[in-house]
N, C-alpha and C. Protein backbone atom coordinates (compact mmCIF):
# COMPACT_ATOMS: atom_id res chain seq x y z
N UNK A 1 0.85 -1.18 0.00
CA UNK A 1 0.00 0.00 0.00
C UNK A 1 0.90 1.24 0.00
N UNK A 2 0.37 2.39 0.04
CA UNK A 2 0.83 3.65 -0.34
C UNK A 2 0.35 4.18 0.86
N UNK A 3 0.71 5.18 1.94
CA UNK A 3 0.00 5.90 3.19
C UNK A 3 0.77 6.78 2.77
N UNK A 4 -0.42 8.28 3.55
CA UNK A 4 0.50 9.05 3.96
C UNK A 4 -0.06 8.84 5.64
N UNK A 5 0.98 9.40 6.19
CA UNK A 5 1.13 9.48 7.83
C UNK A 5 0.48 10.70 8.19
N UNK A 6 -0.11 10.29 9.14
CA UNK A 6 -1.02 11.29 10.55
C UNK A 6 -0.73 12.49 9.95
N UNK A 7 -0.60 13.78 10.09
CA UNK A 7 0.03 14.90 10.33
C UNK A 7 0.85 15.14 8.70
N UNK A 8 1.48 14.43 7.92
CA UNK A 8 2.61 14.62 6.74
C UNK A 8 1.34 14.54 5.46
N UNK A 9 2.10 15.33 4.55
CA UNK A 9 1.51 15.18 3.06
C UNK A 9 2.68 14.09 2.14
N UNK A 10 3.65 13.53 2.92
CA UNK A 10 5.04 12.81 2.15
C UNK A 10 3.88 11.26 2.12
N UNK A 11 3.95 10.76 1.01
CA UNK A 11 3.71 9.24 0.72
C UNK A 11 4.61 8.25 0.83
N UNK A 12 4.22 7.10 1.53
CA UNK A 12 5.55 6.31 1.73
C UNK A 12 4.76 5.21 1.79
N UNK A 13 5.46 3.98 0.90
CA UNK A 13 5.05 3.04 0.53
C UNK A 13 5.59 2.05 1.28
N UNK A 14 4.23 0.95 1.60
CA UNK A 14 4.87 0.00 2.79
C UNK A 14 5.10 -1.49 2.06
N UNK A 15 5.37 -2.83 2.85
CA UNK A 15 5.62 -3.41 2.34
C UNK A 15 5.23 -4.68 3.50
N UNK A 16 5.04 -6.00 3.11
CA UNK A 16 4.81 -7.31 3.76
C UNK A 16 5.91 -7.87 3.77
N UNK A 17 6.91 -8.45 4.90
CA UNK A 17 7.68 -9.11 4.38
C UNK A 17 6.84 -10.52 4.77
N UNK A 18 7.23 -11.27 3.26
CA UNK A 18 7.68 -12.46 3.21
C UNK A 18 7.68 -13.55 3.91
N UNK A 19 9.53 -13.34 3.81
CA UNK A 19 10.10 -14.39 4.39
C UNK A 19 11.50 -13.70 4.93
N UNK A 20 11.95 -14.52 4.94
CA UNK A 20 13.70 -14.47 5.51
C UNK A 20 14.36 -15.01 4.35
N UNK A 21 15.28 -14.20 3.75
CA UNK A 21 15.81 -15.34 1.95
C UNK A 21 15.91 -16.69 2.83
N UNK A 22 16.48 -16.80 4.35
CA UNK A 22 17.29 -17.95 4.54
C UNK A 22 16.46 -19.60 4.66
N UNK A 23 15.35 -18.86 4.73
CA UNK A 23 13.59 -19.50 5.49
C UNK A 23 13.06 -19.84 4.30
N UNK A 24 13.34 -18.84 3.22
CA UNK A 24 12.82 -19.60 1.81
C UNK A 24 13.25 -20.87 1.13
N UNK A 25 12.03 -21.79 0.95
CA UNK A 25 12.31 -23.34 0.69
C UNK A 25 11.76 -23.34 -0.87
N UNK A 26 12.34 -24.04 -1.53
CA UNK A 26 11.98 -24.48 -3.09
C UNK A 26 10.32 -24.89 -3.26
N UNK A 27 9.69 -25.06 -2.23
CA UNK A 27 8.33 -25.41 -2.01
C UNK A 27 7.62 -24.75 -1.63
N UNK A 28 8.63 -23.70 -1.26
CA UNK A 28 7.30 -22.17 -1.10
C UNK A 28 6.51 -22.20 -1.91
N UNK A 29 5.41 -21.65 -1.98
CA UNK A 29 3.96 -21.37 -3.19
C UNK A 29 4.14 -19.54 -2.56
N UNK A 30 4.79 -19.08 -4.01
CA UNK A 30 4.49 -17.86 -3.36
C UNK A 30 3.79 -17.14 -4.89
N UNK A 31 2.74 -18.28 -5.74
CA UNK A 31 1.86 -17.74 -6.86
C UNK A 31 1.19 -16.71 -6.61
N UNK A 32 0.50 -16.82 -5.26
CA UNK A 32 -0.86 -15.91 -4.76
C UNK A 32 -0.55 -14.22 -5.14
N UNK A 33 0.95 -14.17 -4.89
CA UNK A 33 1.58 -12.55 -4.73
C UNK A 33 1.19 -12.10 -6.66
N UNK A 34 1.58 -13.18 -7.68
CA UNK A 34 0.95 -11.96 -8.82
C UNK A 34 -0.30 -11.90 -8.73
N UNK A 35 -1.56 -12.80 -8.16
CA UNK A 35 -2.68 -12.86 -8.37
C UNK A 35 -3.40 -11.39 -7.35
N UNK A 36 -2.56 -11.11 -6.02
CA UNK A 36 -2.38 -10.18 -5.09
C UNK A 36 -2.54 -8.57 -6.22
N UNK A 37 -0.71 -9.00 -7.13
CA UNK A 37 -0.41 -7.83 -7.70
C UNK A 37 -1.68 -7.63 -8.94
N UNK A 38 -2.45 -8.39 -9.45
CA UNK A 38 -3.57 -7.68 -10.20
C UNK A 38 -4.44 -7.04 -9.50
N UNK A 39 -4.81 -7.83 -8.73
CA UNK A 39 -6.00 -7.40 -7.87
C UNK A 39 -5.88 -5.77 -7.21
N UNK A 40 -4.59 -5.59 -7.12
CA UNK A 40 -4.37 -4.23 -6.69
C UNK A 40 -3.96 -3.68 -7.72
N UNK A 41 -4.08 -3.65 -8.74
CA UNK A 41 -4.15 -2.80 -10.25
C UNK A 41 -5.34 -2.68 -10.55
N UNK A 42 -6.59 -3.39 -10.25
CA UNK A 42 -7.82 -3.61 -10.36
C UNK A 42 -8.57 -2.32 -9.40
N UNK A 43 -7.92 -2.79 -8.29
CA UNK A 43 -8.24 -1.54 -6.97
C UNK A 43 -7.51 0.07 -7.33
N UNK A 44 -6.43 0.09 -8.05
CA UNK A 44 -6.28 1.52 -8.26
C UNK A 44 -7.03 2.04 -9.48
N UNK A 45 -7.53 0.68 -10.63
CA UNK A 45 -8.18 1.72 -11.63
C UNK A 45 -9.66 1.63 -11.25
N UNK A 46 -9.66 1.85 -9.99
CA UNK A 46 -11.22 1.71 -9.71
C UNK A 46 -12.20 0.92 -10.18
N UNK A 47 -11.91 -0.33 -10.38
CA UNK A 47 -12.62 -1.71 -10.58
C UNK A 47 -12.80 -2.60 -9.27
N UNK A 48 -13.39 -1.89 -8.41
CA UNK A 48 -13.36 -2.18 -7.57
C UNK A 48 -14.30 -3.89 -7.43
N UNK A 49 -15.70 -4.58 -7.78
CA UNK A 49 -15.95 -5.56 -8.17
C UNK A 49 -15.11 -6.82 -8.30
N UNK A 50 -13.93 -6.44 -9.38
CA UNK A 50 -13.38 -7.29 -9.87
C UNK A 50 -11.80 -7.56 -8.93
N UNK A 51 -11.36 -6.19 -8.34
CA UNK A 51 -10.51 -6.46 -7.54
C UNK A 51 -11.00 -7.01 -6.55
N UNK A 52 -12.51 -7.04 -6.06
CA UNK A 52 -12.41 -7.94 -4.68
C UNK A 52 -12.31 -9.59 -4.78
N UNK A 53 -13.29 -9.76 -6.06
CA UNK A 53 -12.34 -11.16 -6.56
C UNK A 53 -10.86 -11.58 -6.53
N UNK A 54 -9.91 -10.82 -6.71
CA UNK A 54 -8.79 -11.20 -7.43
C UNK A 54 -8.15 -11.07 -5.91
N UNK A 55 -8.40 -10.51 -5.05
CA UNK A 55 -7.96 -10.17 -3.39
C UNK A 55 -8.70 -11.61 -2.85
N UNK A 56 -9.63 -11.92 -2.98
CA UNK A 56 -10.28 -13.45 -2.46
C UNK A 56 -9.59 -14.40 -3.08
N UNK A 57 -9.29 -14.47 -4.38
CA UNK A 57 -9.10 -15.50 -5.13
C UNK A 57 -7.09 -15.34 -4.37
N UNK A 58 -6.36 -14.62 -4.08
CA UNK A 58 -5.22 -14.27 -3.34
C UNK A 58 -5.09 -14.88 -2.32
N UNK A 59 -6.15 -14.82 -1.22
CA UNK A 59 -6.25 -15.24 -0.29
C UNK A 59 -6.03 -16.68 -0.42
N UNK A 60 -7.04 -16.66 -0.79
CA UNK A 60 -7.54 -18.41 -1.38
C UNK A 60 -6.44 -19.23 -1.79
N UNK A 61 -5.25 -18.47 -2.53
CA UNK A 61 -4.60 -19.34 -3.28
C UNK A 61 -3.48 -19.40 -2.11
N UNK A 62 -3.11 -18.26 -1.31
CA UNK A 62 -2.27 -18.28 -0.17
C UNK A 62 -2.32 -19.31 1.06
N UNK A 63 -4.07 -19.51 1.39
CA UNK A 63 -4.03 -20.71 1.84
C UNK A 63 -4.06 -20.09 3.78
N UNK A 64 -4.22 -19.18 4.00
CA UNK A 64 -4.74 -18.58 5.57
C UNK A 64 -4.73 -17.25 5.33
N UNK A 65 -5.72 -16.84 6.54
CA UNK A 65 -5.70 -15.54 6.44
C UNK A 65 -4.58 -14.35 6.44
N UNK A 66 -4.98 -13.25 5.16
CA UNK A 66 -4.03 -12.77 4.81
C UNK A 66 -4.83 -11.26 4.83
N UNK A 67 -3.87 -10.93 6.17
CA UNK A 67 -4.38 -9.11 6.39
C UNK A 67 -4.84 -7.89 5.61
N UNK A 68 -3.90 -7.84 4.57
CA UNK A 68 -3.39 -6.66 3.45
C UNK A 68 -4.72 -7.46 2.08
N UNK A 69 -5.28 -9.06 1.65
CA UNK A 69 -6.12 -9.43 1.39
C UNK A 69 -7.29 -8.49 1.84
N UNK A 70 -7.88 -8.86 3.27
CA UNK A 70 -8.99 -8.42 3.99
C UNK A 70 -8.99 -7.19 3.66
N UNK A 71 -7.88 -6.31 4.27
CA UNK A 71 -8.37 -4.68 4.17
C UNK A 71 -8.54 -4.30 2.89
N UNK A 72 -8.03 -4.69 1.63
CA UNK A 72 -8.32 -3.94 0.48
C UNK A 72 -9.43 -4.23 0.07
N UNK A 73 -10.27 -5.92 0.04
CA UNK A 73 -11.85 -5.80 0.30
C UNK A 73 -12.21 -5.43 0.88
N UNK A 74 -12.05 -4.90 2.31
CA UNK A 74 -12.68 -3.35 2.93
C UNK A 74 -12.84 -2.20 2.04
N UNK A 75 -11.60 -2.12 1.74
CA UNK A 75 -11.30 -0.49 0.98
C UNK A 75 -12.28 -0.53 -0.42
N UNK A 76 -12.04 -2.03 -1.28
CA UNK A 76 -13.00 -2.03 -2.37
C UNK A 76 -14.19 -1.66 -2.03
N UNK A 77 -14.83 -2.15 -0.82
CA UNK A 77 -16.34 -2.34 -0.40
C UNK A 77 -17.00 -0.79 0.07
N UNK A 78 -16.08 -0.14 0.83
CA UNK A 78 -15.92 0.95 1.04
C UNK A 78 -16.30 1.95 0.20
N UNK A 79 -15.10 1.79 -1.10
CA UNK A 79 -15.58 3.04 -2.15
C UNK A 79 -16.88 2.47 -2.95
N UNK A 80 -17.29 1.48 -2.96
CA UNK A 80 -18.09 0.86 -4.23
C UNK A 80 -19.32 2.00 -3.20
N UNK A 81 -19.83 2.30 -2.21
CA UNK A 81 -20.54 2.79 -1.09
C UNK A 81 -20.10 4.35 -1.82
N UNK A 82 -19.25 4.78 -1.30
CA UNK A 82 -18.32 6.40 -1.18
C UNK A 82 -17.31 6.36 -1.93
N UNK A 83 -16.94 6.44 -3.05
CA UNK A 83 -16.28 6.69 -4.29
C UNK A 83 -14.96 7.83 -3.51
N UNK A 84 -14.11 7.50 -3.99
CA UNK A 84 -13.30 8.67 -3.33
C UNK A 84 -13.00 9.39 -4.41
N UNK A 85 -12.41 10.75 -4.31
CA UNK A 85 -12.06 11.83 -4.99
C UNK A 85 -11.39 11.73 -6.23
N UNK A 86 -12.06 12.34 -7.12
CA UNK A 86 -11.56 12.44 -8.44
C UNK A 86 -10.07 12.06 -8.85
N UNK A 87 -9.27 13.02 -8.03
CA UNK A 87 -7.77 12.98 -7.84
C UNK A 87 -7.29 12.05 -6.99
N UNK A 88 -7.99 11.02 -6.51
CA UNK A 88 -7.04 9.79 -5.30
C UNK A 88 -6.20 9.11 -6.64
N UNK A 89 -5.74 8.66 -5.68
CA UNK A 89 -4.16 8.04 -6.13
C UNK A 89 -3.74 6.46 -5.77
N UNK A 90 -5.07 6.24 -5.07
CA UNK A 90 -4.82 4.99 -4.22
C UNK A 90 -3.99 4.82 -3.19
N UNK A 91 -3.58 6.25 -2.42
CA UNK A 91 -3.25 6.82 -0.97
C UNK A 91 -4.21 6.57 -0.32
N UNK A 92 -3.39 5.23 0.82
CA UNK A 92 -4.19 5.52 2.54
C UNK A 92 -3.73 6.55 3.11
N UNK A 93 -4.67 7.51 3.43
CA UNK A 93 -4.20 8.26 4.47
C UNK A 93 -4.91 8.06 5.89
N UNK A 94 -3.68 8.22 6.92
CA UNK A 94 -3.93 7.53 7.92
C UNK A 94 -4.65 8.87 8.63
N UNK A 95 -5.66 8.60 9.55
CA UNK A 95 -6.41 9.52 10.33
C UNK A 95 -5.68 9.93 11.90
N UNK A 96 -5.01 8.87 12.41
CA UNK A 96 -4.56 9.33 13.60
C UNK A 96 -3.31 8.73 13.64
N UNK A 97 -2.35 9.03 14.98
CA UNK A 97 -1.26 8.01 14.95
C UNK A 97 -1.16 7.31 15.39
């Protein structure tokens, strides 16, 4: 995701780790992450519908619950309700600290 912080107009982009390189096994399944990366191309061009599929179908393929999954079908479900601003960017901005 993309935030900006409490108080700042600076955007700073966050990130999930993973793994540990050292923890990574040849049997990892780590498919779910491009199915992840559409689904959130889906969510910034405001297809919101189809990104909540592709965030379930993520989940699904990941195989347990997966946080950054859940909230962006929030966020889809959210705007499909309250559309956000002409100019969003697909910036969380955070409300408090």
């Amino acid at each position: 995701d993309t935030v900006a912080v409490y108080g700042k107009k600076q955007k700073e982009n966050i990130y999930e780790l993973l793994a540990m390189r050292d923890d990574v096994r040849v049997t990892d399944n780590f498919e779910w992450i491009t199915q992840y990366e559409q689904a959130y191309k889906l969510y910034l061009a405001r297809q919101w519908k189809e990104a909540i599929v592709g965030f379930n179908k993520a989940r699904e393929m990941k195989g347990r619950k997966d946080y950054p999954c859940t909230l962006f079908v929030y966020f889809c479900k959210k705007y499909m309700k309250n559309p956000p601003p002409i100019d969003w960017d697909g910036t969380t901005v955070m409300k408090s600290k």
